[in-house]
N, C-alpha and C. Protein backbone atom coordinates (compact mmCIF):
# COMPACT_ATOMS: atom_id res chain seq x y z
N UNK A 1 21.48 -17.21 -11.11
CA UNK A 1 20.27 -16.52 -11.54
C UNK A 1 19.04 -17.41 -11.40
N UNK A 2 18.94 -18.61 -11.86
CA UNK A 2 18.25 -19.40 -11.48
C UNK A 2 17.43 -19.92 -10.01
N UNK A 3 18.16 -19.45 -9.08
CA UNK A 3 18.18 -19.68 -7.68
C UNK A 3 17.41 -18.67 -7.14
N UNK A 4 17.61 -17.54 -8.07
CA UNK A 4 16.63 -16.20 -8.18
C UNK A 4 15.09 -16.19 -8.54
N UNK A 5 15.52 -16.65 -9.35
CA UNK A 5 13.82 -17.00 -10.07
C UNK A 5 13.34 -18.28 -9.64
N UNK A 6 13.66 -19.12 -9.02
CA UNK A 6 13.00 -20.15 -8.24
C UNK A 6 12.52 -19.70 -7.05
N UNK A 7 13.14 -18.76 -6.21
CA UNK A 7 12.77 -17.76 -5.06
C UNK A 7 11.59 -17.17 -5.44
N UNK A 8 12.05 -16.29 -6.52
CA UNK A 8 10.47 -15.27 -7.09
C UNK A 8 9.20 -16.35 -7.18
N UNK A 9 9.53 -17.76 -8.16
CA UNK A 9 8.41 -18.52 -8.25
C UNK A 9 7.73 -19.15 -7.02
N UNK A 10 8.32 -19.36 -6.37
CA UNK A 10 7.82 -20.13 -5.01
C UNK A 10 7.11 -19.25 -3.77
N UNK A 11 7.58 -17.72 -4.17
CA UNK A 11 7.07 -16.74 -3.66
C UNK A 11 6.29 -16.01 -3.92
N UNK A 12 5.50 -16.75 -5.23
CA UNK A 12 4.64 -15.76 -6.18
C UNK A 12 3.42 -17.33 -5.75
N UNK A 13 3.91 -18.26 -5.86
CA UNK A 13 2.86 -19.19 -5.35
C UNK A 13 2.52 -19.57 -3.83
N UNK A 14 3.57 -19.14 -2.75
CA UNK A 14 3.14 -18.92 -1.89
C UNK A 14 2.32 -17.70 -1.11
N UNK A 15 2.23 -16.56 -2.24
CA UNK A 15 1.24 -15.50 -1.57
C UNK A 15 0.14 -15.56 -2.27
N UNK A 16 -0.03 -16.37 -3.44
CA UNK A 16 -1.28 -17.03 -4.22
C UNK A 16 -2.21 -17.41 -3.14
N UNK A 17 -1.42 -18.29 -2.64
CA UNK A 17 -1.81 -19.49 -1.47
C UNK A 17 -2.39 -18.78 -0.08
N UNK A 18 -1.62 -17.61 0.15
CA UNK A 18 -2.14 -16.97 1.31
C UNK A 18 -3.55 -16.01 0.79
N UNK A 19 -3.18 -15.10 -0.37
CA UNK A 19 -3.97 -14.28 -0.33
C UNK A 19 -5.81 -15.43 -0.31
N UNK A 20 -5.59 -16.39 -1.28
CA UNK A 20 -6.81 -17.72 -0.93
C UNK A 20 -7.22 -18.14 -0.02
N UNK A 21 -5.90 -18.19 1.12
CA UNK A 21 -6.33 -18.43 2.44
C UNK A 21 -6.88 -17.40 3.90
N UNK A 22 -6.99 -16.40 2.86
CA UNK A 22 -7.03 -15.27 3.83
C UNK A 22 -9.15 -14.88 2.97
N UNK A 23 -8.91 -14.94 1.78
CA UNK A 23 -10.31 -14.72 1.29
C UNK A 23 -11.10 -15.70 1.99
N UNK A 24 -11.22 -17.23 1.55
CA UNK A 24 -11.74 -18.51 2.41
C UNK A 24 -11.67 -17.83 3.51
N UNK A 25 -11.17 -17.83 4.53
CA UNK A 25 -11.25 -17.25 5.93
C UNK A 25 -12.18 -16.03 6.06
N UNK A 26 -12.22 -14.83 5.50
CA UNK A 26 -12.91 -14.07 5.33
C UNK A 26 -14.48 -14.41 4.95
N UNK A 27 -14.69 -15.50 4.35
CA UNK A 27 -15.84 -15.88 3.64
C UNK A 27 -16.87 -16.85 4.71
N UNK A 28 -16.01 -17.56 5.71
CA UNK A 28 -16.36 -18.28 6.39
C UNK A 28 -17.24 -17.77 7.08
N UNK A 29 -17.07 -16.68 8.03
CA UNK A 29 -17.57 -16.11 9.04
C UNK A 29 -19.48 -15.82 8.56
N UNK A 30 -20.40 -16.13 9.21
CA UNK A 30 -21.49 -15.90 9.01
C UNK A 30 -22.00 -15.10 10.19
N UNK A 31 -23.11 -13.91 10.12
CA UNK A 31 -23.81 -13.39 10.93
C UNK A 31 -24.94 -14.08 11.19
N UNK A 32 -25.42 -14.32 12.26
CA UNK A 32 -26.77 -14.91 12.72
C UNK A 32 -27.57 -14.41 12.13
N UNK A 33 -28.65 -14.79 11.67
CA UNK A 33 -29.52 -14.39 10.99
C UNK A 33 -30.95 -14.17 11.96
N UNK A 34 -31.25 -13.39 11.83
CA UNK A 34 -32.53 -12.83 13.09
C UNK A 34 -34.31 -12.36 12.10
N UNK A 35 -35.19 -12.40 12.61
CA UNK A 35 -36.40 -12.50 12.38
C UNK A 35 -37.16 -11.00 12.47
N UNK A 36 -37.89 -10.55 11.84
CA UNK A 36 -38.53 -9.49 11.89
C UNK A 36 -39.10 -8.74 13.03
N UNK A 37 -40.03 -10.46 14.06
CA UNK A 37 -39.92 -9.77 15.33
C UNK A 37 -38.94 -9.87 16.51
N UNK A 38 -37.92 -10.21 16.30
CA UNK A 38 -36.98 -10.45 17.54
C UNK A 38 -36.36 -9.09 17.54
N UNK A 39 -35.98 -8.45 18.41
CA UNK A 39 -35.52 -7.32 19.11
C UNK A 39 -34.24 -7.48 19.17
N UNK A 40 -33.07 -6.29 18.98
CA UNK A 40 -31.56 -6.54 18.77
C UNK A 40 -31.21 -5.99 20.06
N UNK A 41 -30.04 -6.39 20.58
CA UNK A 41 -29.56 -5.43 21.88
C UNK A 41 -28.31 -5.48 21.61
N UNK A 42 -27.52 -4.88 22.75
CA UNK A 42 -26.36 -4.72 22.62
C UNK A 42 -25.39 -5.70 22.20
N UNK A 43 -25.94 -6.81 22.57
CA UNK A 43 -24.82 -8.22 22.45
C UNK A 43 -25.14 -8.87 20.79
N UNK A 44 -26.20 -8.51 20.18
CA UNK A 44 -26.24 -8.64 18.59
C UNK A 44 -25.33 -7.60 17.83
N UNK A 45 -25.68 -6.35 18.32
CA UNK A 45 -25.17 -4.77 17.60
C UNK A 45 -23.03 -5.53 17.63
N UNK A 46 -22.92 -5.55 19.19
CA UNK A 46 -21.23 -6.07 19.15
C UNK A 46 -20.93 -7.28 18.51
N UNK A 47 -21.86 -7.97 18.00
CA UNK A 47 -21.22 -9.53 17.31
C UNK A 47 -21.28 -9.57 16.03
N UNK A 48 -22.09 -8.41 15.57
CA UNK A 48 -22.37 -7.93 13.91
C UNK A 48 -21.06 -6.73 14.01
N UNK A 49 -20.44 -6.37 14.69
CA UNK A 49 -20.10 -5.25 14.86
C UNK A 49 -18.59 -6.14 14.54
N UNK A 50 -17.98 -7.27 15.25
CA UNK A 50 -16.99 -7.71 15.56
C UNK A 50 -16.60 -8.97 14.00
N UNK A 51 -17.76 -9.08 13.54
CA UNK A 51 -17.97 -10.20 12.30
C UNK A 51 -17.39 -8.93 11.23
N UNK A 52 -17.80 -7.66 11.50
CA UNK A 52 -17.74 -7.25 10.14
C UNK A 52 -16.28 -6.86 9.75
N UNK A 53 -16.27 -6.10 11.31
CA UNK A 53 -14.29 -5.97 11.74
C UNK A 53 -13.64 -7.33 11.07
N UNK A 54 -13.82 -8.68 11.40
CA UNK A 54 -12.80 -9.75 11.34
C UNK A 54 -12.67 -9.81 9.96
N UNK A 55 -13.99 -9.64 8.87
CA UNK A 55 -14.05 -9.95 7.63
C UNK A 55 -13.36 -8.81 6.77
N UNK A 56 -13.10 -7.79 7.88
CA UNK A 56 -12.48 -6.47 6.88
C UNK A 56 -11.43 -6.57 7.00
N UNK A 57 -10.70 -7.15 8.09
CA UNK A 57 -9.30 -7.18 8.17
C UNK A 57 -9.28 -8.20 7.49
N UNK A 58 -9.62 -9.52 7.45
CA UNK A 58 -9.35 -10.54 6.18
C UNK A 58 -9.09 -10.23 5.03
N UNK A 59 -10.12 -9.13 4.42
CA UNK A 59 -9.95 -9.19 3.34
C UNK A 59 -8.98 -8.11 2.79
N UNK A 60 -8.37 -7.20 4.12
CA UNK A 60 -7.26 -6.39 3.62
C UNK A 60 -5.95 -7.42 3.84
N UNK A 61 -5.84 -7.97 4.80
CA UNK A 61 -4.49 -8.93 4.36
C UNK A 61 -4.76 -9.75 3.08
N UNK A 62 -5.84 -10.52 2.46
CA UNK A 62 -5.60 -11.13 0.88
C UNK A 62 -5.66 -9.68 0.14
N UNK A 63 -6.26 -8.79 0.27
CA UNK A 63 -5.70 -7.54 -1.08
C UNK A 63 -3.84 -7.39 -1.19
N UNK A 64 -3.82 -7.35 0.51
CA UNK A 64 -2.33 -6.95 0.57
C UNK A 64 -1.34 -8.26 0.16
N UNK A 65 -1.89 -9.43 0.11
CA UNK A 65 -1.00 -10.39 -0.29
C UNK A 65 -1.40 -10.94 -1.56
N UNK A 66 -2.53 -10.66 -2.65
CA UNK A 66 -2.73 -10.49 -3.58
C UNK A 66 -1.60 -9.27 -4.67
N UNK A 67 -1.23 -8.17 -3.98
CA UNK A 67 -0.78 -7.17 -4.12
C UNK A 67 0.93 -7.34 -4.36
N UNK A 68 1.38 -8.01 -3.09
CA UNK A 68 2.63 -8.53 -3.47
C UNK A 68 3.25 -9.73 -4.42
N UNK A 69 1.55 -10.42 -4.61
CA UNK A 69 2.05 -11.99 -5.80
C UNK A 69 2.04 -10.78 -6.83
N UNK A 70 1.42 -9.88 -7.11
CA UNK A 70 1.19 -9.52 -8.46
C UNK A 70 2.71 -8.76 -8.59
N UNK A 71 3.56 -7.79 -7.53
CA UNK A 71 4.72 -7.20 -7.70
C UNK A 71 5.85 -8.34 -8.09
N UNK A 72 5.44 -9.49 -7.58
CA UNK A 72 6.48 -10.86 -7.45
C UNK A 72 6.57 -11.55 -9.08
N UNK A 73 5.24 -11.30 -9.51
CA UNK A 73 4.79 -12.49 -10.67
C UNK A 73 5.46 -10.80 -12.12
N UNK A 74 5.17 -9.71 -11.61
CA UNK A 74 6.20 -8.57 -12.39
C UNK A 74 7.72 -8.49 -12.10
N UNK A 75 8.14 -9.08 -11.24
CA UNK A 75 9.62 -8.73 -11.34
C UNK A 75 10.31 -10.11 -11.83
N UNK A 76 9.45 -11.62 -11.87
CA UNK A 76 9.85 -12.48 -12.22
C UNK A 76 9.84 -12.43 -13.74
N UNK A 77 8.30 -11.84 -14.13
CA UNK A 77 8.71 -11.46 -15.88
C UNK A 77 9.47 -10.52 -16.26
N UNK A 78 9.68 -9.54 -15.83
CA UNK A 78 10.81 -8.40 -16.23
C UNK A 78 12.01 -9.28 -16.11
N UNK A 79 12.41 -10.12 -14.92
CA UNK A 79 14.11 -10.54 -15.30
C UNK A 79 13.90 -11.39 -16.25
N UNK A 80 13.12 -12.25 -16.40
CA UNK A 80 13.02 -13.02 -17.49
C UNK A 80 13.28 -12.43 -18.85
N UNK A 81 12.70 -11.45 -19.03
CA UNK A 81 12.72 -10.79 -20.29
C UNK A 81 14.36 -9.82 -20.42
N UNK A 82 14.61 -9.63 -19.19
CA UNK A 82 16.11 -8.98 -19.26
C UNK A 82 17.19 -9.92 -19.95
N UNK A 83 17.17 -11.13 -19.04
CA UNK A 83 17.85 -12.08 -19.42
C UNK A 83 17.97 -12.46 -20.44
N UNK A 84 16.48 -12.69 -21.13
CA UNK A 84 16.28 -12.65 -22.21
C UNK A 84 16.83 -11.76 -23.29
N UNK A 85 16.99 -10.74 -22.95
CA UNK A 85 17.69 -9.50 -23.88
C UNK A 85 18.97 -10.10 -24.12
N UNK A 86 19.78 -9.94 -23.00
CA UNK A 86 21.65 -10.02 -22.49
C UNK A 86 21.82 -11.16 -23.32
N UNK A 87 20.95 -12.33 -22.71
CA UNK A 87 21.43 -13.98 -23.99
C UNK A 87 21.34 -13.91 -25.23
């Protein structure tokens, strides 16, 4: 049982670790910043266009691996507390 819940723990801190590494990543990305009179064309519209894409998929893989520490960090307290019952 133990071998169980060392699995759950190491797997509840390794999607900690990702979902952090996936926000940071998401956060990194900056849009150029442009001036009142400079004129946008196509090659600004696709690089604002492609920044916003990269940062949305970032931040759905840390929801989604935020999502599984939290199912991980619930099934490690539920056996705990089972176990807890049975002993």
């Amino acid at each position: 049982m133990t071998i169980v819940f060392l699995t759950l723990d190491l797997s509840i801190a390794a999607g900690a670790f990702l979902s952090g590494l996936f926000w940071w990543q998401a956060s990194r990305g900056r849009i150029r910043r442009i001036c009142r009179e400079e004129m946008l064309d196509h090659a600004d519209f696709n690089r604002m266009v492609v920044a916003y894409n990269r940062t949305q998929i970032l931040n759905a893989r840390a929801a989604i691996a935020t999502a599984i520490t939290g199912v991980l960090a619930t099934l490690r307290l539920s056996g705990t507390m089972i176990v807890g019952l049975i002993i």
